[in-house]
Protein backbone atom coordinates (compact mmCIF):
# COMPACT_ATOMS: atom_id res chain seq x y z
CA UNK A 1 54.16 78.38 55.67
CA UNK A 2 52.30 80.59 57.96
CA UNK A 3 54.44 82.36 60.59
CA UNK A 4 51.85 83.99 63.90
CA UNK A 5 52.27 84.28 67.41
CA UNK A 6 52.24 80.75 69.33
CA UNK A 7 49.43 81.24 71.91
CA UNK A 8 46.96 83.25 69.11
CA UNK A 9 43.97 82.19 67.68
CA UNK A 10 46.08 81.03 64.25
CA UNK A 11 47.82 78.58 65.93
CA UNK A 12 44.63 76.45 66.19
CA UNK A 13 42.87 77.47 63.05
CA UNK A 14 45.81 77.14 60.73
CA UNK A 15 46.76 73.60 61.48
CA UNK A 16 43.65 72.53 61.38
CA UNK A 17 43.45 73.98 57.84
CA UNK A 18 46.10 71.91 56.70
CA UNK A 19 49.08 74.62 56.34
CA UNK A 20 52.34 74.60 58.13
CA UNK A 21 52.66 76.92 61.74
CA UNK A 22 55.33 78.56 62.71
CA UNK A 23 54.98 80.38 66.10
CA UNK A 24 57.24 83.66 66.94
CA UNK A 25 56.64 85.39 70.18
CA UNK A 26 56.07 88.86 69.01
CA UNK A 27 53.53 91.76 71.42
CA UNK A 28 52.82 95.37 71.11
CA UNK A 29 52.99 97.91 73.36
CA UNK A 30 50.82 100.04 75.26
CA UNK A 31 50.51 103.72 73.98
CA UNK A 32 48.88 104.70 77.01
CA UNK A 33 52.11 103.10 79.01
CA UNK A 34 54.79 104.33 76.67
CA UNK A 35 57.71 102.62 78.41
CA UNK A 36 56.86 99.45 78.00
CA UNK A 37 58.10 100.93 74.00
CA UNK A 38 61.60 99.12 75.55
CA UNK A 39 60.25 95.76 76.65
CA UNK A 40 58.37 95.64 73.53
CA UNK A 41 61.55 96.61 71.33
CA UNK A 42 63.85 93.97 72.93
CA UNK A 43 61.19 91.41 72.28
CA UNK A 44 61.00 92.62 68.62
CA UNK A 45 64.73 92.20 68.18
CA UNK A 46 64.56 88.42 69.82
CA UNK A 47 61.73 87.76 67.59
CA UNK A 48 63.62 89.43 64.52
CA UNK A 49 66.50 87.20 65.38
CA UNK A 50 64.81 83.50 65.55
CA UNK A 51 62.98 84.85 62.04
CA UNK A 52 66.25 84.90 60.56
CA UNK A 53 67.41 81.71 61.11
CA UNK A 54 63.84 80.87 59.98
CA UNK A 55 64.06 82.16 56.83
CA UNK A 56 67.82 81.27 56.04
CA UNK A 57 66.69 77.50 56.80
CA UNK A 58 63.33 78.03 54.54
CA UNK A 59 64.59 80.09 52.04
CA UNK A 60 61.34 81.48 51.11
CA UNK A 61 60.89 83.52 47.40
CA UNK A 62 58.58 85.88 48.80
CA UNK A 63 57.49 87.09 52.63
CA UNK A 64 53.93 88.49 52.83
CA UNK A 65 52.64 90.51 56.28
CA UNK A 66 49.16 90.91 56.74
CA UNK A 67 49.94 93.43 59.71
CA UNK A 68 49.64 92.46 63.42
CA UNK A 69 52.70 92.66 65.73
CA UNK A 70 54.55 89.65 64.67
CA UNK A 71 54.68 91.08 61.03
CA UNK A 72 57.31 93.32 62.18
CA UNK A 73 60.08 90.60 63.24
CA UNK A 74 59.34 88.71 60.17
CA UNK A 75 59.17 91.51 58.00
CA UNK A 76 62.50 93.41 59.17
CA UNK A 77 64.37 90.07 58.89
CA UNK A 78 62.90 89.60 55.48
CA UNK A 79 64.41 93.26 54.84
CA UNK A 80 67.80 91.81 55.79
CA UNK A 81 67.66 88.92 54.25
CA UNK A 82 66.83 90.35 50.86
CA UNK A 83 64.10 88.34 50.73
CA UNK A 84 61.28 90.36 48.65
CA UNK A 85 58.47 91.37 51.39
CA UNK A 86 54.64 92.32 49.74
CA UNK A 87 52.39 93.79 52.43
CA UNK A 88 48.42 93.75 52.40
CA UNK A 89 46.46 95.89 54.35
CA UNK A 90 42.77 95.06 55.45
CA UNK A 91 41.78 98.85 56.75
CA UNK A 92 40.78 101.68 55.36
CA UNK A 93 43.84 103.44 57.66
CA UNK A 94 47.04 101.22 58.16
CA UNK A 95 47.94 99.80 61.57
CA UNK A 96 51.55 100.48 62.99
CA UNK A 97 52.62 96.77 61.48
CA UNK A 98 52.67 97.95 58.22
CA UNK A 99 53.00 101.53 58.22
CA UNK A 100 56.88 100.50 59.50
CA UNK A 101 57.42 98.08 57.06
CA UNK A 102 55.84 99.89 54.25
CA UNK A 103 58.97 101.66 53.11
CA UNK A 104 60.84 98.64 52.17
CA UNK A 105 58.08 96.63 50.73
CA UNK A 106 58.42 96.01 47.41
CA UNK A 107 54.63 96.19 46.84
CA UNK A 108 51.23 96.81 49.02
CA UNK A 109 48.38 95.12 48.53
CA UNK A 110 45.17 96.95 49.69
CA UNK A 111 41.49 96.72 50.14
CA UNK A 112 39.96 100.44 49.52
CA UNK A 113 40.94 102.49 46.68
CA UNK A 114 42.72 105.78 47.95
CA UNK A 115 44.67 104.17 50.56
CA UNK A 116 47.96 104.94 48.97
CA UNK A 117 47.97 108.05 50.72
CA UNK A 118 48.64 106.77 53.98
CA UNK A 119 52.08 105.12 52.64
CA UNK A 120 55.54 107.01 51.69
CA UNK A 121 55.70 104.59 48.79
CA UNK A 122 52.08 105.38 47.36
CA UNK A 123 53.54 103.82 43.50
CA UNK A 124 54.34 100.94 45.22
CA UNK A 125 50.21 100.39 46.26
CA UNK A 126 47.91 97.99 44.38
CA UNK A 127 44.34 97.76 45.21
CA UNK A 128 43.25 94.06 45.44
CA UNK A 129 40.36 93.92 47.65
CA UNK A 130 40.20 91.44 50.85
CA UNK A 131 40.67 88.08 50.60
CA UNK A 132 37.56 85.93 51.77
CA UNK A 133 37.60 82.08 52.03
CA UNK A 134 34.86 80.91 48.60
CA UNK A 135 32.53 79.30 50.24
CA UNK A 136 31.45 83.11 50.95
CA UNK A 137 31.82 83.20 47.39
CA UNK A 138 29.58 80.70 46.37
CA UNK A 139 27.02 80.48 49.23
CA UNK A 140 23.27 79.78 48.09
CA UNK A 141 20.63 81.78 49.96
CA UNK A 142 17.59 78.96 49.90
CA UNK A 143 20.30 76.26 50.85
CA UNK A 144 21.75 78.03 53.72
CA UNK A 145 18.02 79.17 54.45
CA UNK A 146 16.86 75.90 54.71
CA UNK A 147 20.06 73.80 56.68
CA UNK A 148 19.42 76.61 59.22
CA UNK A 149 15.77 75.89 59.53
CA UNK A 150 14.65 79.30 58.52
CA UNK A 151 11.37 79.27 56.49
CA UNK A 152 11.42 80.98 53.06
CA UNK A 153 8.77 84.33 53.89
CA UNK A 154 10.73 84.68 57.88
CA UNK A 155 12.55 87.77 58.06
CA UNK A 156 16.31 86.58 59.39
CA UNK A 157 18.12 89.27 61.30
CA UNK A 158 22.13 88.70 62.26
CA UNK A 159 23.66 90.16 64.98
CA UNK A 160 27.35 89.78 66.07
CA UNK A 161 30.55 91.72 67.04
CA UNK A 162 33.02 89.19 66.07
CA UNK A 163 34.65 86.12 68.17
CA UNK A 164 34.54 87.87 70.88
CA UNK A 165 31.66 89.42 70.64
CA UNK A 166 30.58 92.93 71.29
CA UNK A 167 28.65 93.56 74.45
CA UNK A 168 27.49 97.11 73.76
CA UNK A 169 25.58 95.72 71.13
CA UNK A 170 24.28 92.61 72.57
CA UNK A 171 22.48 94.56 75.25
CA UNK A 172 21.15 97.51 72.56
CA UNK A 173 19.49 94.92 70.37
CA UNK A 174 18.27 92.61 73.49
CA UNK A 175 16.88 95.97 74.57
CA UNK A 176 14.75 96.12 71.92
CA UNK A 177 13.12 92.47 71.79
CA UNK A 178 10.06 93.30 72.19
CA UNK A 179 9.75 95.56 69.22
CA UNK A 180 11.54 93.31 67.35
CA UNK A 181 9.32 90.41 68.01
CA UNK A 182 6.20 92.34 67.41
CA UNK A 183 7.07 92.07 63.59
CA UNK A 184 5.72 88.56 62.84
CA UNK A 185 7.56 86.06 61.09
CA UNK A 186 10.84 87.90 62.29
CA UNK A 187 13.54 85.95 63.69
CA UNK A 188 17.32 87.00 65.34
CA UNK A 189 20.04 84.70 64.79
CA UNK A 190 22.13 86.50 67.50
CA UNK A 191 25.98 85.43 67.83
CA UNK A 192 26.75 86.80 71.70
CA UNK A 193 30.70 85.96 71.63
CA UNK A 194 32.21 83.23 73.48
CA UNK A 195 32.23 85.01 76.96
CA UNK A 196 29.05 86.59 76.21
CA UNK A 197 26.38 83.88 75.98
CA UNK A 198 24.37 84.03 79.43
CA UNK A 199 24.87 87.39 79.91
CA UNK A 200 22.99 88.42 76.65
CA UNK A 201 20.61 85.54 77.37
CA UNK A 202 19.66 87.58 80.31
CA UNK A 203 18.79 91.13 78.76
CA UNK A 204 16.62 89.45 75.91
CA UNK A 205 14.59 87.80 79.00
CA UNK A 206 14.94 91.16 81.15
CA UNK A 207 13.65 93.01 78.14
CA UNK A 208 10.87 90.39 77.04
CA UNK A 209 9.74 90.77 81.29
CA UNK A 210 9.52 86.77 81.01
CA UNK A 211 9.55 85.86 85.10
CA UNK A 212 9.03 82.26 84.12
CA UNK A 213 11.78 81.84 81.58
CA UNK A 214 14.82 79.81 83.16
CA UNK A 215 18.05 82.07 82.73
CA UNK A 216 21.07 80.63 81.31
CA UNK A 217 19.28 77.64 80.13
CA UNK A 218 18.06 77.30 76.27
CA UNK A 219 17.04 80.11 73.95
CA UNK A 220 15.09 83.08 75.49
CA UNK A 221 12.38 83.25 72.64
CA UNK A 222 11.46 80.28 69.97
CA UNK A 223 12.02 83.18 67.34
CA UNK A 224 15.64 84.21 69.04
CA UNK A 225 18.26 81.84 68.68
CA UNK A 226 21.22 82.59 70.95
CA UNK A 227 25.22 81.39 69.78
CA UNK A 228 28.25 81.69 71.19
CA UNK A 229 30.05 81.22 67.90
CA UNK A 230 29.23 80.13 64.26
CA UNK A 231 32.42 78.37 62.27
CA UNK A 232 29.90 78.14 59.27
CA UNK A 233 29.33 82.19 58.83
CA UNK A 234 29.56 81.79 54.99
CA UNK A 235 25.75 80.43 55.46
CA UNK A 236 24.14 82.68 57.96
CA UNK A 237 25.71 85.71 56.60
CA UNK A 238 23.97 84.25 53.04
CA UNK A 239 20.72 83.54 55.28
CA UNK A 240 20.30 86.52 56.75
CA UNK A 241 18.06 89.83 55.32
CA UNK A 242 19.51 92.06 57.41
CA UNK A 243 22.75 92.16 59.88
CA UNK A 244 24.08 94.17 62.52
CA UNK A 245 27.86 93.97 63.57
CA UNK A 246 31.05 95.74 63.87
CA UNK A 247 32.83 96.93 60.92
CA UNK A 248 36.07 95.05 60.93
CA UNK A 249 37.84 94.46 57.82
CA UNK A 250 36.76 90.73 57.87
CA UNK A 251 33.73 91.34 58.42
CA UNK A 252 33.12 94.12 55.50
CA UNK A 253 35.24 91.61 52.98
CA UNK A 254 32.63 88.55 53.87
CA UNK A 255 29.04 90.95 53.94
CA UNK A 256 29.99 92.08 50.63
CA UNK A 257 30.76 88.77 49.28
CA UNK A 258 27.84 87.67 49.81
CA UNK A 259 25.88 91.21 49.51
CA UNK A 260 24.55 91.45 52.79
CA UNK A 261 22.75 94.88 53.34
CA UNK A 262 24.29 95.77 57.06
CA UNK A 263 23.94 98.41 59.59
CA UNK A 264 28.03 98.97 61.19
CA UNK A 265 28.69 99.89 64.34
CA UNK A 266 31.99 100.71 64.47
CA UNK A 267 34.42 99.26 67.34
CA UNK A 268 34.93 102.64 69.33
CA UNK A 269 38.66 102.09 70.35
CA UNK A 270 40.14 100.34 66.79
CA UNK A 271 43.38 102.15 66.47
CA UNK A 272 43.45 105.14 64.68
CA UNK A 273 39.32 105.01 64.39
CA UNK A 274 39.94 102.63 61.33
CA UNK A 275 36.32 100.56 62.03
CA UNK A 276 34.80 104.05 61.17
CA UNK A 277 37.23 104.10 57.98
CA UNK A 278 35.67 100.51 56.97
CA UNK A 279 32.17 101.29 57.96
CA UNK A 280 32.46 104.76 55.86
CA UNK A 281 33.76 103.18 52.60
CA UNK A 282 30.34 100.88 52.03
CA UNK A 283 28.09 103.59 53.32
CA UNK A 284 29.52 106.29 50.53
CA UNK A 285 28.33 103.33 48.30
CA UNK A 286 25.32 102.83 49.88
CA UNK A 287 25.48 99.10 50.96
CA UNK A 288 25.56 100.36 54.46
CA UNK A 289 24.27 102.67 57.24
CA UNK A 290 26.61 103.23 60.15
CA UNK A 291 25.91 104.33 63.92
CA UNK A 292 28.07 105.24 66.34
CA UNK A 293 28.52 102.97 69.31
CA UNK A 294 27.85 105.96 71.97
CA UNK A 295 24.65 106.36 70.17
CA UNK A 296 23.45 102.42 70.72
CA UNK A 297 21.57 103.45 73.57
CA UNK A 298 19.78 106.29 71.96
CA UNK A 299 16.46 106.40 70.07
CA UNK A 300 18.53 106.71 66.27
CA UNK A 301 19.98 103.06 66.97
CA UNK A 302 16.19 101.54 67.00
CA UNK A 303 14.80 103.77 64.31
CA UNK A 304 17.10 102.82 62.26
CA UNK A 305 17.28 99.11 62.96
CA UNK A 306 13.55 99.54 62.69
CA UNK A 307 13.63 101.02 59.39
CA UNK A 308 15.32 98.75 58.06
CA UNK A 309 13.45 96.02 58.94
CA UNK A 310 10.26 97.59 57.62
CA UNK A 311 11.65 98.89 54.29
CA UNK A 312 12.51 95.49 51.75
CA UNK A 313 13.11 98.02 48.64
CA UNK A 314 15.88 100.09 50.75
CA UNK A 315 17.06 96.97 51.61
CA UNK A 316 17.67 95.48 48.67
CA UNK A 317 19.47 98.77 47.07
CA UNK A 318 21.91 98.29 49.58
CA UNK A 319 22.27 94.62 49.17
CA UNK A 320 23.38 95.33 45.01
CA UNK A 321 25.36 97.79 46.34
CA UNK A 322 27.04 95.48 48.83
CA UNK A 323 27.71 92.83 46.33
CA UNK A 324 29.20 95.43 43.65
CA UNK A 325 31.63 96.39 45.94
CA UNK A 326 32.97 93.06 46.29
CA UNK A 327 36.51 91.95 44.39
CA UNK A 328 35.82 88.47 44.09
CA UNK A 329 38.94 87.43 42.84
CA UNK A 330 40.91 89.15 45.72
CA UNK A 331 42.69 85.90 46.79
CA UNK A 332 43.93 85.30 43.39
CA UNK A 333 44.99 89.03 42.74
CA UNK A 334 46.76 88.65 46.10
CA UNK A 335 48.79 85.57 44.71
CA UNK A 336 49.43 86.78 41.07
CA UNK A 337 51.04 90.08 42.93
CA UNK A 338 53.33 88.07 45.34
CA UNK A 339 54.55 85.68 42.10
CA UNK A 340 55.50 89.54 40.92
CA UNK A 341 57.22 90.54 43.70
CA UNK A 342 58.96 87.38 43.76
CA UNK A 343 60.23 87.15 40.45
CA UNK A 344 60.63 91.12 40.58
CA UNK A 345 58.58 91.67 37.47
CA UNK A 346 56.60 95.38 36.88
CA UNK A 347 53.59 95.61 39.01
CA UNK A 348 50.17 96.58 37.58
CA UNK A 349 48.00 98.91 39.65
């Protein structure tokens, strides 16, 4: 049984995946408002109080919180109800979910080695990687090449910022179509975000100085293929030579799972800078190179975009690199350790 917040994306995508949905109201607050800390609190204590009665009618064996504001609720009642409670933490640096909860978990799950130093129960931390769904896991390159009509010797360059997009980097890279298009054979599978679709449709023409084009209406290049959104991202992330996008934890699990050699630009205002903490990991292991988003604008973002482009052996260092860092088996470790936790056996870091 999944338990999220009723009106968030999960309450669409997890029915429709066939599991149970439970909705609790649960919502953060606003460190640049700090009283709205009481609002928040009260709504935490409603929220805890409908979990309980939750879990005494479910009697789960174990509670797991993947962070986010309704884990808190959940997790506190869990606390109460002596019902064991494993955490698993995406980020390189712990959001505020599960740095509260982390003291009475009986075990945390986590994706970088190192990160037990952010928690006051470091012996408690087991590294486990992040899980991705398998068909990342098992994507074929000249199968996913060829349902997306992308010929074997065409360069494939991704670009997105997640579901919502990212607009900073919609307008650096449609900024540079024209160089980009100079390479022959190159094409940009570019995934704008769901508000984001005209507007980047717009710079790529604006850069490309086509007067004739039509905007808002149909790709802006037969080489530059313009998406809102992609449910399918196992394939095009498996298509692509080359990708560009933020560096959020979902996004590192499913470029390494597939080995994807990326350049990150890291989400400015994550909390705590943790997209930089993501990015950092797969650069020190050189699957990655990472540039700042107040440098998009500057001439370092196209170099190295260039650069990339124009240098397959660099590219496919990083792309070994990418894949080695992947934990395949993350799901499964992530399962085996909350059967521990549940049955209170010794846990094996």
């Amino acid at each position: 049984m999944f338990v999220g917040t009723p009106d968030g994306l999960e309450s669409e995508i997890v029915p429709a995946a066939g599991v149970r949905f439970i909705g609790v109201p649960a919502r953060g607050f606003d460190r640049a408002r700090p009283w709205t800390l009481v609002s928040s609190s009260f709504g935490i204590l409603a929220s805890m109080s409908r979990s309980l009665g939750l879990l005494h009618r479910e009697k789960p064996d174990v509670v797991i919180g993947f962070g986010g504001y309704v884990c808190v609720p959940v997790g506190l009642a869990a606390v109460v109800a002596g019902v064991p409670l494993l955490l698993h933490e995406q980020n390189s640096v712990p959001g505020l979910a599960n740095r509260l909860l982390a003291r009475y978990a009986r075990a945390i799950a986590v994706t970088y080695p190192g990160s037990e130093a952010h928690f006051v129960r470091a012996e408690r931390v087991v590294v486990t990687g992040n899980p991705v769904r398998e068909d990342f896991l098992r994507v074929d390159r000249t199968a996913a090449r060829f349902a997306l009509g992308i010929p074997d010797d065409a360069f494939l360059l991704l670009v997105f910022g997640g579901s919502r997009g990212a607009r900073h980097i919609n307008d650096a890279v449609a900024a540079l179509a024209p160089r980009l298009l100079a390479h022959e054979g190159l094409r940009v599978m570019h995934l704008t975000g769901r508000t984001e679709l005209d507007r980047a449709r717009d710079a790529v023409l604006k850069a490309l100085g086509d007067a004739k084009a039509s905007p808002g209406a149909g790709d802006p290049h037969p080489r530059w293929r313009l998406l809102s959104y992609l449910d399918d991202m196992a394939s095009v992330l498996g298509a692509a030579d080359l990708v560009v996008a933020r560096a959020g934890a979902t996004t590192i699990a499913e470029l390494t799972a597939v080995g994807a050699p990326a350049l990150l630009v890291p989400y400015p205002y994550a909390t705590d800078d943790h997209q930089t903490g993501n990015a950092s990991a797969l650069v020190e292991l050189g699957a990655a190179v990472m540039v700042a988003d107040a440098d998009l604008d500057g001439p370092g973002f196209a170099d190295e975009l260039l650069s990339l482009i124009e240098d397959g052996g660099r590219r496919a260092t990083m792309s070994a690199a990418s894949k080695a860092a992947s934990i395949a088996d993350a799901a499964a470790r992530v399962a085996d350790l909350a059967r521990a936790v549940a049955r209170g056996t010794q846990l094996a870091t």
